[in-house]
Structures are given as structure tokens and as C-alpha cells.
Protein backbone atom coordinates (compact mmCIF):
# COMPACT_ATOMS: atom_id res chain seq x y z
CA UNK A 1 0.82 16.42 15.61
CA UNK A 2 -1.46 15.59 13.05
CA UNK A 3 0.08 12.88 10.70
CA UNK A 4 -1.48 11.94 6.85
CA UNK A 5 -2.60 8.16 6.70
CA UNK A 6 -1.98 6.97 3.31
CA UNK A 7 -4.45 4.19 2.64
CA UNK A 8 -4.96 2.81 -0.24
CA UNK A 9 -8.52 3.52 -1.45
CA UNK A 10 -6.70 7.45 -1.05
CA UNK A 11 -3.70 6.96 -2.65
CA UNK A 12 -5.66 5.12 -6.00
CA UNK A 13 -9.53 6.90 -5.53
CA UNK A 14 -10.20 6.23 -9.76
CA UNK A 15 -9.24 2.40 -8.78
CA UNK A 16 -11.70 2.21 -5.90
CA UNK A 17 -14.01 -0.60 -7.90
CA UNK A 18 -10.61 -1.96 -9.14
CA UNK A 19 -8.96 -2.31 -5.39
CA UNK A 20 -12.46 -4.16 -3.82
CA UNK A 21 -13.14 -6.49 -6.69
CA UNK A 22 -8.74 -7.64 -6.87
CA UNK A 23 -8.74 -8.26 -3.09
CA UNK A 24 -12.15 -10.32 -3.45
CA UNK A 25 -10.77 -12.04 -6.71
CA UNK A 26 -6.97 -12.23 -5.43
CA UNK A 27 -5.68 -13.43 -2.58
CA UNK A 28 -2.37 -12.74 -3.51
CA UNK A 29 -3.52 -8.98 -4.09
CA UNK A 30 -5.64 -8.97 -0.79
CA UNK A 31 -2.84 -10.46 1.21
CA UNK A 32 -0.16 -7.24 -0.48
CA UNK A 33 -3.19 -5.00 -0.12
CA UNK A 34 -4.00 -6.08 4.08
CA UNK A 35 -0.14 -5.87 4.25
CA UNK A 36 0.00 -2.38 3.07
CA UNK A 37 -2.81 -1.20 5.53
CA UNK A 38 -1.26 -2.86 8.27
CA UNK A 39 2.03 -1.31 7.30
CA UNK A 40 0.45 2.39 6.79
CA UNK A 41 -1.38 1.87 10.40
CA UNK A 42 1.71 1.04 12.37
CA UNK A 43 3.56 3.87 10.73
CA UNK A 44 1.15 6.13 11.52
CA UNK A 45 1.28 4.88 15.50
CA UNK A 46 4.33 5.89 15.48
CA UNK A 47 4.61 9.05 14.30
CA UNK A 48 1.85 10.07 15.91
CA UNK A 49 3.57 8.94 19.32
CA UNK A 50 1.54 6.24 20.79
CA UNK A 51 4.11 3.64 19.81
CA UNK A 52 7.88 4.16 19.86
CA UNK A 53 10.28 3.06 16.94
CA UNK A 54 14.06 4.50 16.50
CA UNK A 55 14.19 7.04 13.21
CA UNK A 56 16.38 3.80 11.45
CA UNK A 57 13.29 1.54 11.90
CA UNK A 58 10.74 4.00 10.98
CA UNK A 59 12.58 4.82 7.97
CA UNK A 60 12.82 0.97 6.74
CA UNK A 61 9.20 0.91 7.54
CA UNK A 62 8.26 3.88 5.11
CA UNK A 63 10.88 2.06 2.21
CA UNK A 64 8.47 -1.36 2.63
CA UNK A 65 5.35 0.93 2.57
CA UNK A 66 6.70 2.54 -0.93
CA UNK A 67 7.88 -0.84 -2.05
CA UNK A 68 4.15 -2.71 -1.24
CA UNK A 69 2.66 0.61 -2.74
CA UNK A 70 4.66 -0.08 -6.28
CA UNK A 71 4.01 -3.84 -6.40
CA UNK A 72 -0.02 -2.65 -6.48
CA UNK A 73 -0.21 0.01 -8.41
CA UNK A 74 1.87 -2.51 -10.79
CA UNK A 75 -0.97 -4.93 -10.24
CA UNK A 76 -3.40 -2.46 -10.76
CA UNK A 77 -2.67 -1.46 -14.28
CA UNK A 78 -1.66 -5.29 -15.50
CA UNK A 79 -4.99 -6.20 -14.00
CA UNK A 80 -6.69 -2.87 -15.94
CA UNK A 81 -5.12 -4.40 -18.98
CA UNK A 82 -2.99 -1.04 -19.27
CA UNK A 83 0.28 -2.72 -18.82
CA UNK A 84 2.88 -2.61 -21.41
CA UNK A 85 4.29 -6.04 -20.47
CA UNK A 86 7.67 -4.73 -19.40
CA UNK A 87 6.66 -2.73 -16.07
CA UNK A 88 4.62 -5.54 -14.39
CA UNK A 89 6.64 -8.97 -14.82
């Protein structure tokens, strides 16, 4: 079963430049962004069957993925200087 990997340089391609220079310039932002790799990887183990997880874990997994996902495109468009103020704390 083939199984989409959603990392981030895919999910944000026009923030490529953006994503490198935050995660050499943040370490906040690099910590979230290794986090959210890490995340992505093991989900992907999973559902492509070399590791094991019950449907309840799996699913909490994708929910953290989403959650990390948010908090950078949040940081993202504050950092772009985009931000309205209200969105991104």
C-alpha cells in the first residue's frame, strides 16, 4: 500500500526559503519543525505496516501531526510579517 508522506517542505513548497532559514534562526521552530518530521515518519511506519499501532493510537498520532502542522504554518505567516495579530498569539 502506498501511503502519502506529508513533510513539511511539501505541505508549505512557496515557504521553502522561509522553513530552512526559521529552523537555522529558531530553535524553538526547528525543535516544532524536527518534531513534525519525526511525527509524519512514524505515522507513515505504520500505515505502511512495518510498525504496528492500534487505530486509537494512530488516530491521536494524526490529531498531534495536524496540531504541530497549525502551530507552523502560524509561525510561518507571523514570521512573514502576514499575521494579523489575532491568529498567531
Amino acid at each position: 500500500m502506498h501511503v502519502d508522506h506529508h513533510p513539511l517542505i511539501k505541505d508549505f513548497p512557496e515557504k521553502r526559503e522561509q522553513l530552512q532559514r526559521l529552523r537555522q534562526q529558531d530553535t524553538a521552530f526547528a525543535r516544532k519543525a524536527d518534531d513534525y518530521e519525526e511525527l509524519d515518519k512514524r505515522i507513515c511506519r505504520v500505515e505502511d505496516g512495518i510498525d504496528t499501532l492500534d487505530d486509537a493510537a494512530l488516530n491521536e498520532l494524526k490529531m498531534q501531526r495536524v496540531a504541530l502542522k497549525d502551530e507552523i504554518a502560524r509561525d510561518l505567516k507571523k514570521a512573514s510579517g502576514s499575521c494579523c495579530g489575532g491568529c498567531c498569539g
